[in-house]
Protein backbone atom coordinates (compact mmCIF):
# COMPACT_ATOMS: atom_id res chain seq x y z
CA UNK A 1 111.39 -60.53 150.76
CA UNK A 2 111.51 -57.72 153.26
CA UNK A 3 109.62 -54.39 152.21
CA UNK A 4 111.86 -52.02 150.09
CA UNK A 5 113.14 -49.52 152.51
CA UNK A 6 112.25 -46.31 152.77
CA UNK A 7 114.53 -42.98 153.57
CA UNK A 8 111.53 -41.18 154.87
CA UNK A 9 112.24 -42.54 158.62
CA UNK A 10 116.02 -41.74 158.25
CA UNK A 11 117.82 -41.70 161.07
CA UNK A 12 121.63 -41.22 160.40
CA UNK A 13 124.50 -42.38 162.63
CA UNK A 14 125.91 -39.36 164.89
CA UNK A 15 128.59 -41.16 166.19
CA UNK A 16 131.40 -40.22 165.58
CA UNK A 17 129.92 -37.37 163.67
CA UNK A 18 132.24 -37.35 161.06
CA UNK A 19 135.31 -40.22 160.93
CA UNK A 20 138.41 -38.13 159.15
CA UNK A 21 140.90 -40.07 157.39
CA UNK A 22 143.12 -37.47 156.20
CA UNK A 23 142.78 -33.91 155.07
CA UNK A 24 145.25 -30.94 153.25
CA UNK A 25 144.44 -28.59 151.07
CA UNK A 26 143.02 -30.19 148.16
CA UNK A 27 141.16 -33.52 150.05
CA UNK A 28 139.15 -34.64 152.48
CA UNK A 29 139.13 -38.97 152.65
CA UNK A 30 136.77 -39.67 155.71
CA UNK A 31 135.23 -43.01 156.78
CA UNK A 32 131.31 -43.25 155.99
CA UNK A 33 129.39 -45.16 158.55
CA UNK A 34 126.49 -47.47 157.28
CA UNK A 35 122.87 -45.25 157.57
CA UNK A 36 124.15 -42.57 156.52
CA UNK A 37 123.83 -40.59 152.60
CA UNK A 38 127.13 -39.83 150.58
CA UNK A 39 125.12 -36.91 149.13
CA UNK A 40 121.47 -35.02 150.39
CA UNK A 41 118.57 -37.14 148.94
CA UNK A 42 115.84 -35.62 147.12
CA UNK A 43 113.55 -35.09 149.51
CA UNK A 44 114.48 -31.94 151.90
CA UNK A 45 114.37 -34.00 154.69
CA UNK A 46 116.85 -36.07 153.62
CA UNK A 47 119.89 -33.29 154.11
CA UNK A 48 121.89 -34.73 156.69
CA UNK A 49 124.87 -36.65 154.43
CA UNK A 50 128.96 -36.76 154.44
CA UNK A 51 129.02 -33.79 152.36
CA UNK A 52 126.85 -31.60 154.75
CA UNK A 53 128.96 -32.63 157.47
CA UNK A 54 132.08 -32.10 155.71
CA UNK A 55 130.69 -28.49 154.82
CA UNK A 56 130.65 -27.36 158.45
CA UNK A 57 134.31 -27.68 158.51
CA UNK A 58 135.09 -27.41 155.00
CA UNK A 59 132.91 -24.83 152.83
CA UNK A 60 134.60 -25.95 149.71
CA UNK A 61 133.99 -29.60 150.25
CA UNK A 62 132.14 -31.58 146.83
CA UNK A 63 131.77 -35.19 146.82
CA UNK A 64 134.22 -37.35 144.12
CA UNK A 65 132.15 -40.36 144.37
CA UNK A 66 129.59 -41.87 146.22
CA UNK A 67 128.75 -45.00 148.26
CA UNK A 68 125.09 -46.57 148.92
CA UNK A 69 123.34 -45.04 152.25
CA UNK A 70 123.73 -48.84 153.73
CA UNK A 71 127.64 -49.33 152.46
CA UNK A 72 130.11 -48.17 154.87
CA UNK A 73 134.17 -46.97 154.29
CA UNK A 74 136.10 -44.88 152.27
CA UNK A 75 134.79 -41.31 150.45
CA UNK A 76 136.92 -38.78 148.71
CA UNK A 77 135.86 -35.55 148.85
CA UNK A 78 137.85 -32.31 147.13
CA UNK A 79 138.27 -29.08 148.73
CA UNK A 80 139.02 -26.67 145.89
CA UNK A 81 137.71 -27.21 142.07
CA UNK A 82 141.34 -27.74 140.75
CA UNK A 83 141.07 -30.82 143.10
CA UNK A 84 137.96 -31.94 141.73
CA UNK A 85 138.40 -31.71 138.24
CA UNK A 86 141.46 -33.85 138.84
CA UNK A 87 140.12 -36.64 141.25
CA UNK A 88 136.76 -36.47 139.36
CA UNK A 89 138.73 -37.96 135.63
CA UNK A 90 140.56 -40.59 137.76
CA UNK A 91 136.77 -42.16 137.93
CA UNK A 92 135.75 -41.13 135.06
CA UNK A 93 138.70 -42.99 133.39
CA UNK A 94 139.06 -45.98 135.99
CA UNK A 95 142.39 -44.39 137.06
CA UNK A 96 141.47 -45.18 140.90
CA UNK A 97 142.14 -48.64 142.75
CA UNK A 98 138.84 -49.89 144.99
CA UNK A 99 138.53 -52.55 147.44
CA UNK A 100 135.74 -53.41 148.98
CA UNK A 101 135.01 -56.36 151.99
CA UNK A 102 131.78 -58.43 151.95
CA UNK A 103 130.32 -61.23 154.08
CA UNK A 104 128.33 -63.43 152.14
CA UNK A 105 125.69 -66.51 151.99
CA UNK A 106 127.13 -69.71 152.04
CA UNK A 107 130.29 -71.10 151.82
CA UNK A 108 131.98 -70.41 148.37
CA UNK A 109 134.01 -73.61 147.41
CA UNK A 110 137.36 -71.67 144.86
CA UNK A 111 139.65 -69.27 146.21
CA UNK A 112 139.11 -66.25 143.56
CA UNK A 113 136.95 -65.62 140.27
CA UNK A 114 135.34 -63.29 137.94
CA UNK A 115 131.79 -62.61 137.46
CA UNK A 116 131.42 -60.68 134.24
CA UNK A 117 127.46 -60.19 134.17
CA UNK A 118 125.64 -57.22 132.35
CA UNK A 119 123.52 -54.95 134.33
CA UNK A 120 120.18 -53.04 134.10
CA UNK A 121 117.81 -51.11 136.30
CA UNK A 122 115.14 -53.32 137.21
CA UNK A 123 111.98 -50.66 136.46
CA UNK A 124 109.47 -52.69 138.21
CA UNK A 125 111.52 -52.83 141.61
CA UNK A 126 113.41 -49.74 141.05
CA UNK A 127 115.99 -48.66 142.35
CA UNK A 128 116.75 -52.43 142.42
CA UNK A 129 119.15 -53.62 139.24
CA UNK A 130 119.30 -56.68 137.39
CA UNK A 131 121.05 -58.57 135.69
CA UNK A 132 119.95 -57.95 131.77
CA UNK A 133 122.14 -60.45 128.75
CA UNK A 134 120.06 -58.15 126.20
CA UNK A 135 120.11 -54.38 127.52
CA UNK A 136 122.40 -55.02 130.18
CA UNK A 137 125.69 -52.42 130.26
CA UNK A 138 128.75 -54.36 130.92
CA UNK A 139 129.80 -55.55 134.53
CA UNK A 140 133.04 -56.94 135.97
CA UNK A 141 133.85 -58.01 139.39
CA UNK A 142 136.59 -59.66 140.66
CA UNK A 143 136.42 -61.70 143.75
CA UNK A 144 138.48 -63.27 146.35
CA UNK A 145 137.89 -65.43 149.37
CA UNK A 146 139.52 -63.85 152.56
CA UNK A 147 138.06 -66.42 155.01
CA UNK A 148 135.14 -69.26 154.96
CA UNK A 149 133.14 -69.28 158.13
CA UNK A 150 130.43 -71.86 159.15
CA UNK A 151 127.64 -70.55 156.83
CA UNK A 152 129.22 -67.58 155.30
CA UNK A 153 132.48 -66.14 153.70
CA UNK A 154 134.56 -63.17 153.77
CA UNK A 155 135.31 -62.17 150.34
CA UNK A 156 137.46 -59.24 149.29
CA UNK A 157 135.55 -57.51 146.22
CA UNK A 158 137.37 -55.50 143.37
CA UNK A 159 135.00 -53.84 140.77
CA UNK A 160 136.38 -53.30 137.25
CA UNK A 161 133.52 -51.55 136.53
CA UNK A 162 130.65 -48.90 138.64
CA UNK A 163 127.54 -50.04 137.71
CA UNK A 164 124.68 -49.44 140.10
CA UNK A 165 124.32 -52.20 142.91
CA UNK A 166 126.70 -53.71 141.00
CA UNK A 167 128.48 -55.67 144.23
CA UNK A 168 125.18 -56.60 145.72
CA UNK A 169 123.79 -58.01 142.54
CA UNK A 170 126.71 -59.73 140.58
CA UNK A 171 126.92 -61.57 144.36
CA UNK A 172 123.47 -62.23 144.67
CA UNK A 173 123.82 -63.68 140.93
CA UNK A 174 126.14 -66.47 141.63
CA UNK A 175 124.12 -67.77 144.85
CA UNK A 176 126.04 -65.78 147.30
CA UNK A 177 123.82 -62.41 148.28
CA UNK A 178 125.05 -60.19 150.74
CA UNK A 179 124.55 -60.76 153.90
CA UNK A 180 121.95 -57.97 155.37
CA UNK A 181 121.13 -56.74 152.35
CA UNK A 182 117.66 -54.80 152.34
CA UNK A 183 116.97 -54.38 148.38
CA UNK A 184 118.51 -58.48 147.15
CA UNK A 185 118.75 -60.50 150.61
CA UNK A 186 115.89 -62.85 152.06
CA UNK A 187 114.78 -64.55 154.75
CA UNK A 188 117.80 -65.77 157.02
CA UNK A 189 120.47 -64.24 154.56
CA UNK A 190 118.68 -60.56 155.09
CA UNK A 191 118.22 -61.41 159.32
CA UNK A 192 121.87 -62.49 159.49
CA UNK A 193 123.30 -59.16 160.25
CA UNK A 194 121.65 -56.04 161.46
CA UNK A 195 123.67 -53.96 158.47
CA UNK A 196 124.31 -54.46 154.64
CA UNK A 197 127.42 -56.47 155.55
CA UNK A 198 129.58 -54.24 152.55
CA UNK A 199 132.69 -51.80 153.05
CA UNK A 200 134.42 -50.22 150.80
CA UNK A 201 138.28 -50.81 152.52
CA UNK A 202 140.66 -49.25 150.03
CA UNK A 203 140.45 -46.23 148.04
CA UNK A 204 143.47 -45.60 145.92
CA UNK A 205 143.95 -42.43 143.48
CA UNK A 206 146.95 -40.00 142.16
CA UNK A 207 146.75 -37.04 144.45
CA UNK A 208 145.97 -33.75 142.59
CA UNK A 209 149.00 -31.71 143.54
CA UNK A 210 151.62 -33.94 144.69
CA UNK A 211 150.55 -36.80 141.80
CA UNK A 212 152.30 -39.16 144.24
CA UNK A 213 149.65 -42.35 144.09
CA UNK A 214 148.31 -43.03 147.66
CA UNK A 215 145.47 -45.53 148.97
CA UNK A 216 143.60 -44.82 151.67
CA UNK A 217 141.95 -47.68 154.26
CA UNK A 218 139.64 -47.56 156.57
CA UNK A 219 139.29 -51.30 159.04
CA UNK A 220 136.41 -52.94 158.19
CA UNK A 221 133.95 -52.57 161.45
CA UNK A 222 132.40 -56.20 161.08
């Protein structure tokens, strides 16, 4: 098992600086490189993130969501609190439409599934998760096979649910961990790529002022 990383040698991607997707008044969808925070981390040194560099452009700019410092692709942020409020209930209420493209261990044998394991921060290994049958919350993920290579497949991953990790470890559960993958990854599975091999490709929501439903993508980069 590699050692758990560590944000105090952080070293976020400058290049590009920051990837817009689209912007108007109300949003800002922009394409989040792996190695770099959604959000400033706890520690001060930690304050380069999307939503410092949106800030430089955009003031106003709050983060919807977030993704994992290693997961790459598409971020909503709003621009006025109108916006926010708005984009904010679509994921409280599962009103938004997420895709996300993995490459995995192995070669997985059917063409689609559903893994539909509970989930629970593991406290000994935190901020790893679990999965937990007794005080686990409920977890969904659907999953699809996009392409089998020699010793790994590209899998297209929809989550029903947002539980923590939930992609990495409902994968890892059924004996097909991400590849590259720091915190659940070992050995030739976590050597495999030189980046948690995870992207989140399509973002789809009901825009706040035009309510005209639109989904955002952003090409996977491996």
């Amino acid at each position: 098992m590699p050692a758990m990383p560590t944000l105090k040698d952080y070293f976020p991607p400058m290049e590009p600086y920051l990837d817009v997707l689209h912007v108007d008044d109300d949003i800002l969808v922009v394409n989040k490189q792996s190695g770099l925070l959604s959000v400033p981390g706890k520690d001060p040194s930690l304050w380069d993130c999307i939503e410092y560099r949106a800030r430089q452009t955009w003031p106003s700019a709050g983060m919807c969501h977030r993704l994992d410092k290693d997961t790459s692709g598409v971020l909503v942020l709003a621009l006025n609190k109108r916006a926010h409020g708005r984009i904010g209930s679509q994921f409280e209420h599962r009103k938004t439409t997420k895709s996300y493209i993995a490459r995995v261990s192995g070669i997985i044998e059917e063409d689609s599934g559903l893994i539909d394991l509970p989930l629970a921060t593991d406290w000994l290994n935190k901020p790893r998760q679990k999965v937990d049958h007794d005080h686990g919350r409920s977890a969904q993920t659907e999953w699809h096979v996009v392409e089998r290579e020699a010793k790994a497949t590209r899998v297209r991953l929809v989550p029903l649910t947002g539980r923590t990790h939930q992609l990495r470890v409902h994968m890892k559960a059924i004996g097909h961990v991400i590849l590259g993958d720091a915190f659940y990854a070992e050995g030739e599975d976590f050597a495999a790529a030189d980046r948690l091999q995870l992207h989140a490709a399509e973002l789809g929501f009901t825009h706040p002022t035009t309510e005209v439903f639109t989904t955002f993508v952003a090409p996977t980069p491996f």
